[in-house]
Protein backbone atom coordinates (compact mmCIF):
# COMPACT_ATOMS: atom_id res chain seq x y z
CA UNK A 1 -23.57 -142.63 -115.16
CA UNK A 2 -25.24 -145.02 -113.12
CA UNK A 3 -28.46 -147.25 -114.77
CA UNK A 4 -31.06 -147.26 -111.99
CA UNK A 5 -32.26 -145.55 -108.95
CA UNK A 6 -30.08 -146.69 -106.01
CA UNK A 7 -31.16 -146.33 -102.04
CA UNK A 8 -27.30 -144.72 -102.10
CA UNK A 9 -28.67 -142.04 -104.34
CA UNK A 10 -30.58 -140.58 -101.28
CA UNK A 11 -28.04 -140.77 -98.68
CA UNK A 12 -26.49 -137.29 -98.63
CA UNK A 13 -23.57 -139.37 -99.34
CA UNK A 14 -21.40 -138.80 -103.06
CA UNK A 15 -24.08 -140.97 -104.59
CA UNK A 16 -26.59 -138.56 -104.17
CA UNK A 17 -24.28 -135.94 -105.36
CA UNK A 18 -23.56 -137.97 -108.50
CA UNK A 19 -27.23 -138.18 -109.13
CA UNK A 20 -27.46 -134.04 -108.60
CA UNK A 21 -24.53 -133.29 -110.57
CA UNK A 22 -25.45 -135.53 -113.53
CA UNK A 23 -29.37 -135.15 -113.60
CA UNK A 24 -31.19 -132.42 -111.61
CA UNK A 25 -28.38 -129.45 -112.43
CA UNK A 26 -27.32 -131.45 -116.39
CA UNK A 27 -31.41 -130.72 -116.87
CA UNK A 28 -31.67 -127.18 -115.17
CA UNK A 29 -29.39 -125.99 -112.76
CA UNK A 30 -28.58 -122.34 -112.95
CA UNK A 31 -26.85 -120.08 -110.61
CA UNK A 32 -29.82 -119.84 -107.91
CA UNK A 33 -29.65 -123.50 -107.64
CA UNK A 34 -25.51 -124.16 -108.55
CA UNK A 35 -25.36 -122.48 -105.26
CA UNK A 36 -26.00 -125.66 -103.68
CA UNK A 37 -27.49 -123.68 -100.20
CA UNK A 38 -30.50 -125.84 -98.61
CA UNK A 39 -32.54 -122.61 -99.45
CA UNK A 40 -32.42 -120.14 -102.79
CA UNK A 41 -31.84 -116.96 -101.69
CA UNK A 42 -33.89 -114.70 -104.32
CA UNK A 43 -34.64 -110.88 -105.56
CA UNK A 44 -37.47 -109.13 -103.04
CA UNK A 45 -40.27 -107.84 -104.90
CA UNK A 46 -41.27 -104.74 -105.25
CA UNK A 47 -42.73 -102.44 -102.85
CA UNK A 48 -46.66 -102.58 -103.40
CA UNK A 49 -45.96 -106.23 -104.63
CA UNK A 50 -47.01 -109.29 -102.66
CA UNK A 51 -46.14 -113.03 -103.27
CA UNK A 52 -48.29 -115.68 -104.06
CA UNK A 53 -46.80 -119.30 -103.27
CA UNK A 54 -48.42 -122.86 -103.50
CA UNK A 55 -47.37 -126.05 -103.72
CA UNK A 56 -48.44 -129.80 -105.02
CA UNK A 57 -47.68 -133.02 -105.04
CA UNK A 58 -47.47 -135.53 -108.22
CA UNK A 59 -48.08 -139.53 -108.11
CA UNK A 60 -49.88 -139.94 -111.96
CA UNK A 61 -49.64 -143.59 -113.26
CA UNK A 62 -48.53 -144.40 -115.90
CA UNK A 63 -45.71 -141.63 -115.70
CA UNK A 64 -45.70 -141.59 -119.35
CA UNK A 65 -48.39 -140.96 -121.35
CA UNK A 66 -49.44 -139.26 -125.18
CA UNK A 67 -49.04 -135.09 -124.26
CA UNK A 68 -46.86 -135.25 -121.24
CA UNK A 69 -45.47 -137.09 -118.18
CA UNK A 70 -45.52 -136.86 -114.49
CA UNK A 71 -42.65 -134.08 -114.98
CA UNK A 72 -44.93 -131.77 -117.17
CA UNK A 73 -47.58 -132.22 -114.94
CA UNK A 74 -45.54 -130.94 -111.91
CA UNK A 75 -44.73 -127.59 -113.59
CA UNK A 76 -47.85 -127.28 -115.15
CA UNK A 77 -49.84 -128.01 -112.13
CA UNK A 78 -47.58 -125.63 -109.82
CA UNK A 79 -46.98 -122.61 -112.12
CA UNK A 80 -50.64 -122.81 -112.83
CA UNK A 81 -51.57 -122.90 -109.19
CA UNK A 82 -49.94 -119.97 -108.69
CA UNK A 83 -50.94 -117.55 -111.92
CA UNK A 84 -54.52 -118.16 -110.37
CA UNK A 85 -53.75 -115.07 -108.00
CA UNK A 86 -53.12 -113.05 -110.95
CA UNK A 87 -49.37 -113.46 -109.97
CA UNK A 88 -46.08 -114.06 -112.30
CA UNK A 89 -44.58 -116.81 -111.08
CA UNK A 90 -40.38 -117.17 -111.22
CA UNK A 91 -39.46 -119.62 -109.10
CA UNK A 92 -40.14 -123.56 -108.48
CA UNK A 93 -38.89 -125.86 -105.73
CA UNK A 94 -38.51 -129.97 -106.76
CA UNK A 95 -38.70 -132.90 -104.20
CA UNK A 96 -38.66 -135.88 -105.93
CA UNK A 97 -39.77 -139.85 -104.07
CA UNK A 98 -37.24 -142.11 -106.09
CA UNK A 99 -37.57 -145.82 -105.61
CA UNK A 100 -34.82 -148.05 -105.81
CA UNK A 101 -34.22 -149.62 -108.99
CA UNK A 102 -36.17 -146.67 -110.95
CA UNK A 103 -34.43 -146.37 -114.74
CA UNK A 104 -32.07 -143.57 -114.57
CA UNK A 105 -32.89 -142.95 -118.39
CA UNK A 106 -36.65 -142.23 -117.31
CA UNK A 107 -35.49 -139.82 -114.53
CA UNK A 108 -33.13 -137.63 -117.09
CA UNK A 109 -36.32 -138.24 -119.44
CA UNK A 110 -38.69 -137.13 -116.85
CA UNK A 111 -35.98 -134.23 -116.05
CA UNK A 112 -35.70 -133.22 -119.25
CA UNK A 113 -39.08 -132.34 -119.81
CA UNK A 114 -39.59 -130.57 -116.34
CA UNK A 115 -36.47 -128.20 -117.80
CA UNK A 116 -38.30 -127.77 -121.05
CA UNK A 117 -41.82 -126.68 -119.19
CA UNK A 118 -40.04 -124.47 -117.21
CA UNK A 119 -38.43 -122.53 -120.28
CA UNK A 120 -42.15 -122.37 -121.78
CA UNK A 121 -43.70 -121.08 -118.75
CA UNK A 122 -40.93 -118.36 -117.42
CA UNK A 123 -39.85 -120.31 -114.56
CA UNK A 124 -36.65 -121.07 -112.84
CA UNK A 125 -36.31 -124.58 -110.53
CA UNK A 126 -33.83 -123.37 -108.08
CA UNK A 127 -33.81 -125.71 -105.40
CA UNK A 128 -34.96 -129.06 -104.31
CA UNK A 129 -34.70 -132.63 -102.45
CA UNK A 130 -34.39 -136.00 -103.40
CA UNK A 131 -35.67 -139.26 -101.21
CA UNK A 132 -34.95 -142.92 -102.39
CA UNK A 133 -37.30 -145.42 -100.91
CA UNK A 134 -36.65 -149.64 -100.63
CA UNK A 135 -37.99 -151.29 -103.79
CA UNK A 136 -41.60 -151.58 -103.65
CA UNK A 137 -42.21 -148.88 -101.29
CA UNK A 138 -42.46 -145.69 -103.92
CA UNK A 139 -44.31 -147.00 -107.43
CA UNK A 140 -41.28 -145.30 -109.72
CA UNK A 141 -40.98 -141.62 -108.75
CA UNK A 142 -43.32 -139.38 -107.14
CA UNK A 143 -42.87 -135.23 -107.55
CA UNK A 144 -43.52 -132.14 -104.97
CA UNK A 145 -43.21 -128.90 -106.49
CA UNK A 146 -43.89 -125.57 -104.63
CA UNK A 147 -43.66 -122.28 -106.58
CA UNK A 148 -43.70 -118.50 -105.81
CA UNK A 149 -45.06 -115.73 -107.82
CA UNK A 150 -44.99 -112.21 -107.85
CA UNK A 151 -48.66 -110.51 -107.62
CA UNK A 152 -48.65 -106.92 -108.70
CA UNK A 153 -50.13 -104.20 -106.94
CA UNK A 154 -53.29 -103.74 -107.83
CA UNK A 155 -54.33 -107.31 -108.99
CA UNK A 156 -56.81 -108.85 -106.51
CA UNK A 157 -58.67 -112.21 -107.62
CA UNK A 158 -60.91 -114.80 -105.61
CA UNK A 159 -63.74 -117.05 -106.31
CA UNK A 160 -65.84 -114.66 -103.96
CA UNK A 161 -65.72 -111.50 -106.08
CA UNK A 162 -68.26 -113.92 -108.50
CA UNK A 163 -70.91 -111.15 -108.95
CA UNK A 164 -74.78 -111.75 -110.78
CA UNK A 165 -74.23 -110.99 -114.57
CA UNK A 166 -70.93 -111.93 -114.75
CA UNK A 167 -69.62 -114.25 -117.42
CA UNK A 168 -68.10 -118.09 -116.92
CA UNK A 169 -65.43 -118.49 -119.58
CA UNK A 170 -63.47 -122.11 -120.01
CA UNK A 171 -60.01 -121.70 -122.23
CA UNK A 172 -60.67 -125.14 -124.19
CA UNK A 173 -62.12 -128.66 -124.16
CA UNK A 174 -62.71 -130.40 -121.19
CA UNK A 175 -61.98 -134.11 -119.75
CA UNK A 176 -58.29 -134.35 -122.39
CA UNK A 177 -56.00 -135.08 -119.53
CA UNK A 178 -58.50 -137.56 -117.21
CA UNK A 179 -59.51 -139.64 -120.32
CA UNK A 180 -56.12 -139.78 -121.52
CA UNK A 181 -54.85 -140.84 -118.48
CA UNK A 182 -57.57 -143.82 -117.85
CA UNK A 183 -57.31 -144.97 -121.84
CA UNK A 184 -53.60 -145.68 -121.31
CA UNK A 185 -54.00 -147.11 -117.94
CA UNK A 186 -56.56 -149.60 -118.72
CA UNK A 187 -55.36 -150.35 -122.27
CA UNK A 188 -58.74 -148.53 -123.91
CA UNK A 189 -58.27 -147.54 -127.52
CA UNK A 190 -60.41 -145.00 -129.32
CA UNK A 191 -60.98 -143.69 -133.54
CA UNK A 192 -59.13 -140.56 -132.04
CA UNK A 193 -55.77 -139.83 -130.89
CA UNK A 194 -56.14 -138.48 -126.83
CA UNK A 195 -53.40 -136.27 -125.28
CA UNK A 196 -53.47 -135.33 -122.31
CA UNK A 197 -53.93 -131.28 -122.59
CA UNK A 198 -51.71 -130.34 -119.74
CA UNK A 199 -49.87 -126.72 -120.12
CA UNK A 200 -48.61 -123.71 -118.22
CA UNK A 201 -51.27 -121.45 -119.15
CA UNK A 202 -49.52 -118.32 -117.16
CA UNK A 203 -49.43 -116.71 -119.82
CA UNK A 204 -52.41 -116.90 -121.09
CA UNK A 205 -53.95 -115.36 -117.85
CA UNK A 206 -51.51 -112.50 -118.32
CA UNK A 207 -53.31 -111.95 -121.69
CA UNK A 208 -56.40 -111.63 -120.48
CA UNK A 209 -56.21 -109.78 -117.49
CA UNK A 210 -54.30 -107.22 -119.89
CA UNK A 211 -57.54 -106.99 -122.03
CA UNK A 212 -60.28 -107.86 -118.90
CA UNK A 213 -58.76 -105.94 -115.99
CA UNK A 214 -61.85 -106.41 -113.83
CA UNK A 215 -62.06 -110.13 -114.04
CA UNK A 216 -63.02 -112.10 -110.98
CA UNK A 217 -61.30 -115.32 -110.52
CA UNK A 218 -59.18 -117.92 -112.31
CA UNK A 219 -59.19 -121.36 -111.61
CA UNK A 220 -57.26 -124.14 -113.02
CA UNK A 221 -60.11 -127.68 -113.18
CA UNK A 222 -57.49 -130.28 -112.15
CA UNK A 223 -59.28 -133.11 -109.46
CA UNK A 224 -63.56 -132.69 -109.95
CA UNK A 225 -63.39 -131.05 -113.02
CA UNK A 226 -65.27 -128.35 -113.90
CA UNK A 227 -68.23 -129.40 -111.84
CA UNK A 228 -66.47 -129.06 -108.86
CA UNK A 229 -65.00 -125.23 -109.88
CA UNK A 230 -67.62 -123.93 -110.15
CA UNK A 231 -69.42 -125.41 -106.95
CA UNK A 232 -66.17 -124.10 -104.61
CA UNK A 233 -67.14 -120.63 -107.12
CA UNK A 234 -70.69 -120.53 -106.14
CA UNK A 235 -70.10 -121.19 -102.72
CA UNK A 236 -67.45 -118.64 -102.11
CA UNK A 237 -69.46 -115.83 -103.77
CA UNK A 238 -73.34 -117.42 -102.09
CA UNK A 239 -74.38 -117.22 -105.60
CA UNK A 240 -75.62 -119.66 -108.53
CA UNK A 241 -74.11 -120.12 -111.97
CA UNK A 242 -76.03 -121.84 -114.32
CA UNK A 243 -73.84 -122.99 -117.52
CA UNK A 244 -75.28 -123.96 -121.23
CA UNK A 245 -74.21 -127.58 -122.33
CA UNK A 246 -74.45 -126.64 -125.79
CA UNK A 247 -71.57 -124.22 -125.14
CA UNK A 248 -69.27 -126.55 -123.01
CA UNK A 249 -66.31 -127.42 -125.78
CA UNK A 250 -65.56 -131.05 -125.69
CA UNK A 251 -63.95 -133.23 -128.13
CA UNK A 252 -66.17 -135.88 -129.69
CA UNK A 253 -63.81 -138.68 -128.69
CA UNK A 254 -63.72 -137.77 -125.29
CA UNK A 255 -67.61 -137.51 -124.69
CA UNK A 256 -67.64 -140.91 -126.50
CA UNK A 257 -65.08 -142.10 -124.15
CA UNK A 258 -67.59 -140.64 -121.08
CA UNK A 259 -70.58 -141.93 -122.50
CA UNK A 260 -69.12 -145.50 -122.79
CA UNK A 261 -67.88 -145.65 -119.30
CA UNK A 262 -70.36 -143.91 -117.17
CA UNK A 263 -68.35 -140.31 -116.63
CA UNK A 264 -69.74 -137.26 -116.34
CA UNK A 265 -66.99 -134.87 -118.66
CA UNK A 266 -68.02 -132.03 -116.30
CA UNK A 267 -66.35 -133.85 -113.62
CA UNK A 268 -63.37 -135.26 -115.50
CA UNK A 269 -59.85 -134.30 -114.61
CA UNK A 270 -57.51 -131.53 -116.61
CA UNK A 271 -54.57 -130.27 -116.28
CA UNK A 272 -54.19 -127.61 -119.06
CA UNK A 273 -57.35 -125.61 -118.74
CA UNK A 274 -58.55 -122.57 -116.96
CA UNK A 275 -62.06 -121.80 -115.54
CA UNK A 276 -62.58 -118.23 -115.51
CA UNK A 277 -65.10 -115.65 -113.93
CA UNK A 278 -65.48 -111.88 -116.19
CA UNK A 279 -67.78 -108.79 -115.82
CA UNK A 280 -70.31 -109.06 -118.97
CA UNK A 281 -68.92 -106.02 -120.61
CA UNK A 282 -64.96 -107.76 -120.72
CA UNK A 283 -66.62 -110.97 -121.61
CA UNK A 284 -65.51 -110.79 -125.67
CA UNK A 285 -62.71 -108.76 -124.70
CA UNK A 286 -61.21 -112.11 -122.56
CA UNK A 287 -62.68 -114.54 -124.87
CA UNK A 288 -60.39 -112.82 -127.67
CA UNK A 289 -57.70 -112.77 -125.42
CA UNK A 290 -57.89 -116.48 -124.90
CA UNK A 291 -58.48 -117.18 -128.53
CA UNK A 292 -55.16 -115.77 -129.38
CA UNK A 293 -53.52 -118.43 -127.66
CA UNK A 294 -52.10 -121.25 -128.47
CA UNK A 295 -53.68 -122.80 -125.68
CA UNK A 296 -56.56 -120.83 -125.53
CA UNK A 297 -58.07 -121.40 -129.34
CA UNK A 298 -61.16 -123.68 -128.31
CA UNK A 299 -61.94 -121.53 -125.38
CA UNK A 300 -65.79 -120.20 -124.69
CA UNK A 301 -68.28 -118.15 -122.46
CA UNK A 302 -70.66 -120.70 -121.15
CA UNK A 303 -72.20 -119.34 -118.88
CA UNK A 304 -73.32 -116.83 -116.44
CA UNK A 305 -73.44 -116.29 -112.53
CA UNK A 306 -76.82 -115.21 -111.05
CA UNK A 307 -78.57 -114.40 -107.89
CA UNK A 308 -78.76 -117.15 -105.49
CA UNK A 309 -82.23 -118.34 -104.07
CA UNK A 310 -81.63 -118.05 -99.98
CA UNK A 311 -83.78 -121.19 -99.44
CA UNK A 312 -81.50 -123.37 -101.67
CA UNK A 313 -78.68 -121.85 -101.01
CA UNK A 314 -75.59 -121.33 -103.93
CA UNK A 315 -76.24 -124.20 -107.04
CA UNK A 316 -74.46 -124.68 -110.20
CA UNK A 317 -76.89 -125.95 -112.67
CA UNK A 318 -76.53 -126.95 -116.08
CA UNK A 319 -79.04 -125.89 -119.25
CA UNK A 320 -79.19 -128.86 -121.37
CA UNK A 321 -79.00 -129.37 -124.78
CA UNK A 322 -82.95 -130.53 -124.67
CA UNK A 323 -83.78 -127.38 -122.79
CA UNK A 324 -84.11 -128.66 -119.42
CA UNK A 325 -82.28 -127.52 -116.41
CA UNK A 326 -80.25 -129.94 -113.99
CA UNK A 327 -77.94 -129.36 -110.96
CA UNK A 328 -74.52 -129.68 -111.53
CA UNK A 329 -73.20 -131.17 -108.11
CA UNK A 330 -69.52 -131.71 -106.79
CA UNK A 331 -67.97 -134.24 -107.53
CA UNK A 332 -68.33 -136.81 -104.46
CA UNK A 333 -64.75 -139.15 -103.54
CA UNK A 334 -62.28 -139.71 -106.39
CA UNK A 335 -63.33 -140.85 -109.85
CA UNK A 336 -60.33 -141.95 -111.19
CA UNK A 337 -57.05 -141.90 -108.24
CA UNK A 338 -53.65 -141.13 -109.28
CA UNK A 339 -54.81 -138.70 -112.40
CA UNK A 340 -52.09 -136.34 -111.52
């Protein structure tokens, strides 16, 4: 087995075959992807059924970090991505950016944990691509993955089915995965131990639509956090939500992380959370549903949508702890780059 990352490993040549045989299908090759085709030729769904698909790329530095690594991220991201739609998702494509001279042991590492995700979640990875880029040129490894889902009939979900009275739920605490990711990159050391909460929470949005068949939207608060959510909610819908800080879950080590360096936690990264929009009369019904969980035990209503004021157009504001009411805006450029 070779040690590093060579350019031969991305020449179509028996290097790269080497590299396939001994990482990609050692970690999770099954018959889909044993095939070897340049495309995974795969069950149709059902009639009635439709297929939801999305895809997303992965550059996080460091690629290591406490919870997870660049490969958890890129199932996480993806499946989640796609169980938005209300879909199931099955199937994951895998490009990966190599660049020469990348440790072969963090690759099978990185590999390895991709395979376990994928078990957690339901998912197969059953095809893919590798590049290998001159040293310098590629910062370690950079991930696409793409995914496809099955969305059943009758399952319809969109940020602009938001309706006045319904219910904003979140599934835990917010700002885990950005803080995380900017403590270990600048060396920062808090009283608490930070993990990065990233997850495939597919699952969990099965559970509540089961129990909350009328709910809205789902949407996963990666880049902008849940500021920006809820602003691409409100202006999908042309209506306002107004949320209660008091009822935002955060972890005390993470606001004290925000606090200390200027960030608003409402705009701070995750990667293992779900926003989520209910009719007030399935509100408990999904909060249960999330609680149930093992990603879902800190979740909370915390808000509510409302009617939107023509003259201002759709806001998100935010009810503060002291009683006063702010707008929450949209996060403007990037707050902290390479998060995921």
């Amino acid at each position: 087995m070779d040690e590093k990352v060579m350019l031969g490993h991305g020449s179509g040549g028996s290097m790269m075959k080497r590299i396939i045989d001994e990482v990609f299908y050692e970690a999770y090759g099954n018959d889909e992807l044993l095939q070897g085709n340049d495309a995974a030729v795969l069950p149709a769904p059902k009639p009635g059924e439709r297929l939801a698909f999305s895809t997303d790329s992965f550059v996080v530095t460091p690629q290591f970090f406490p919870g997870g690594n660049i490969g958890r991220l890129a199932i996480c991201g993806t499946v989640n991505d796609v169980a938005t739609s209300g879909a199931r998702p099955l199937y994951l494509s895998c490009g990966f950016i190599l660049e020469e001279g990348y440790p072969m042991a963090d690759l099978k590492r990185i590999c390895s944990t991709m395979a376990e995700t994928a078990r957690e979640a339901g998912v197969r990875l059953v095809t893919g691509d590798t590049k290998v880029v001159n040293r310098g040129h590629g910062d370690g490894v950079f991930i696409n993955t793409a995914g496809v889902g099955v969305v059943p009939e009758g399952v319809s979900l969109g940020g602009e089915q938001c309706k006045p009275g319904d219910k904003v739920l979140v599934s835990g605490t917010l700002g885990d995965h950005g803080i995380t990711v900017m403590s270990c990159r600048e060396g920062l050391s808090f009283s608490a131990d930070l993990q990065s909460d990233a997850a495939p929470l597919n699952h969990l949005i099965a559970e509540v639509l089961a129990v909350a068949p009328n709910t809205r939207c789902f949407r996963d608060p990666t880049r902008g956090g849940l500021a920006s959510t809820l602003n691409e909610f409100a202006d999908q819908a042309q209506v306002d939500i107004t949320i209660e800080e008091d009822s935002v879950p955060v972890k005390d080590a993470v606001r004290g992380a925000c606090e200390m360096l200027g960030y608003d936690v409402l705009q701070v990264a995750n990667e293992g959370k779900m926003v989520c929009v209910v009719p007030a009369d399935e509100a408990d019904a999904a909060l249960g549903a999330m609680r149930a969980n093992k990603y879902g035990v800190d979740a909370a209503i915390i808000g509510e949508v409302g009617e939107m004021q023509p003259e201002r157009g759709p806001k998100v504001y935010l009810r503060t702890a002291f009683g006063g009411k702010r707008i929450l805006d949209m996060l403007v450029g990037e707050q902290l780059p390479r998060i995921c």
